[in-house]
Protein backbone atom coordinates (compact mmCIF):
# COMPACT_ATOMS: atom_id res chain seq x y z
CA UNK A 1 18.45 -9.09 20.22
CA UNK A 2 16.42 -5.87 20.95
CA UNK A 3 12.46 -5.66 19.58
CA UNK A 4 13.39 -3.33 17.51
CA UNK A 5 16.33 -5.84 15.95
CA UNK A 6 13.91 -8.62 15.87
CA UNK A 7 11.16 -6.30 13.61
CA UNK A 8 14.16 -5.22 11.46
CA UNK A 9 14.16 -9.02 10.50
CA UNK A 10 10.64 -9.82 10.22
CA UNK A 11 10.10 -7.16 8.19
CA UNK A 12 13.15 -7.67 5.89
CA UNK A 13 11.17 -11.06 5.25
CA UNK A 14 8.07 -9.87 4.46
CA UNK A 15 9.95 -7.20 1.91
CA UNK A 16 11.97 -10.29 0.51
CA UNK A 17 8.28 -12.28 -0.31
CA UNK A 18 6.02 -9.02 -0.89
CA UNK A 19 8.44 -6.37 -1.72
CA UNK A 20 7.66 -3.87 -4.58
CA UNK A 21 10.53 -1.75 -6.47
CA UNK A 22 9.94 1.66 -6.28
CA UNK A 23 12.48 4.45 -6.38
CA UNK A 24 13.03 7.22 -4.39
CA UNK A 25 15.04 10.42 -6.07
CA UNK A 26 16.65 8.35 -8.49
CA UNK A 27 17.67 5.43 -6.51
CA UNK A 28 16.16 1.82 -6.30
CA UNK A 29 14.53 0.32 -3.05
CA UNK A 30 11.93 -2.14 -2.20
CA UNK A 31 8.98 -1.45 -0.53
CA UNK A 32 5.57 -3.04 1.50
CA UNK A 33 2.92 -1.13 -0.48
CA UNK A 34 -0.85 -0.60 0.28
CA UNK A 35 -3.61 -0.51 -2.02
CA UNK A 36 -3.63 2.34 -4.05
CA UNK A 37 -6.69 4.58 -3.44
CA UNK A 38 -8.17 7.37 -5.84
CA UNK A 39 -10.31 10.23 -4.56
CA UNK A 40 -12.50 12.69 -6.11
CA UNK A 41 -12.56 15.93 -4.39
CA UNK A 42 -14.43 19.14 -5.86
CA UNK A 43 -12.34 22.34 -6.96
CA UNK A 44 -12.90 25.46 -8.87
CA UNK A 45 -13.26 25.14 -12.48
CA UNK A 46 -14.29 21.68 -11.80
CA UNK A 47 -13.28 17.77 -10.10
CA UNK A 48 -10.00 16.56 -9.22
CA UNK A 49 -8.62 13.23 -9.22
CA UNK A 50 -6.52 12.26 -6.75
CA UNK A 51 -4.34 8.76 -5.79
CA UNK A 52 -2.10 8.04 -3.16
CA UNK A 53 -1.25 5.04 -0.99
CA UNK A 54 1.44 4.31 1.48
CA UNK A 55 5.14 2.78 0.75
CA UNK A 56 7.08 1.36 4.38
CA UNK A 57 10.62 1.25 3.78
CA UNK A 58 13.03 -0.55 5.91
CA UNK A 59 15.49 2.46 7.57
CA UNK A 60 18.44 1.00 6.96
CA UNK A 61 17.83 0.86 3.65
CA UNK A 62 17.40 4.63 3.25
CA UNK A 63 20.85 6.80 3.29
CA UNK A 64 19.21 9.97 3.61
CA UNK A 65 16.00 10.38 5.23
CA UNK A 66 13.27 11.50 2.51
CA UNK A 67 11.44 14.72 2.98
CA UNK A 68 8.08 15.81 2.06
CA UNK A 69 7.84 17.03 -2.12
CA UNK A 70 10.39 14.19 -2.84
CA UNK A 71 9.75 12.41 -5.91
CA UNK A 72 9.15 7.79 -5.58
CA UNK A 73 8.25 6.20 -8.56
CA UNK A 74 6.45 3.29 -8.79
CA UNK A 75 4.88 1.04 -11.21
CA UNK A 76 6.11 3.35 -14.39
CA UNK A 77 3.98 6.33 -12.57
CA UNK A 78 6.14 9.59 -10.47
CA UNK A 79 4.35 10.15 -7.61
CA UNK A 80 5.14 12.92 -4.52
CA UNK A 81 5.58 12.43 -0.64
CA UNK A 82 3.07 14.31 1.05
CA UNK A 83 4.03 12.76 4.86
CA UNK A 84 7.10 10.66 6.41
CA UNK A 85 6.50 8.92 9.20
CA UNK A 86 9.92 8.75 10.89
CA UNK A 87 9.77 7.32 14.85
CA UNK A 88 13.03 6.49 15.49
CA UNK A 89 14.05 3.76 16.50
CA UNK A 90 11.52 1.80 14.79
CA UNK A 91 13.28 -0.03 11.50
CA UNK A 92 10.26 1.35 9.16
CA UNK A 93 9.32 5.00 7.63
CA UNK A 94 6.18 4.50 6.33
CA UNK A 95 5.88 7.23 3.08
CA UNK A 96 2.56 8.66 2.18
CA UNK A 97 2.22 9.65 -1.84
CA UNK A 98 -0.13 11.20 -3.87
CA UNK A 99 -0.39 11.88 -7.82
């Protein structure tokens, strides 16, 4: 069994104990999510309110790879990708979202 084969496991694990649903263009997965944080940034006309957090995502769980603008829903709230970390062959892609 390769590392890469033996983190595939751990981490399927860790998704089966800590796992959150969230869905990505429509369909279901389960995810290892981080604390969501909000920032306050300052922009014309006023301030904006920002939130994002990270989602991993096993690989093989994810038939197409998702790109940046993509929509993932979680918690009953539609949040957009704004990065995919993708380094295959690792077994995760970590998604970064923001509201």
């Amino acid at each position: 069994m390769s590392l890469y084969d033996e983190m595939a496991a751990d981490f399927a694990l860790v998704l089966a104990e800590f796992g959150k649903p969230i869905t990505i263009n429509g369909q279901p997965h389960t995810a290892l999510i981080s604390e969501p944080a909000e920032a306050v940034s300052l922009q014309v006309g006023g301030l904006d309110v920002s939130r994002s957090f990270k989602a991993k995502v096993a690989r093989s769980a994810l038939p197409i790879m998702p790109r940046i603008g993509d929509a993932l829903a979680y918690n009953h709230v539609t949040y957009h990708l704004r990065a995919v970390e993708d380094r295959p062959p690792h077994p995760i892609i970590t998604l970064e979202v923001s509201l």
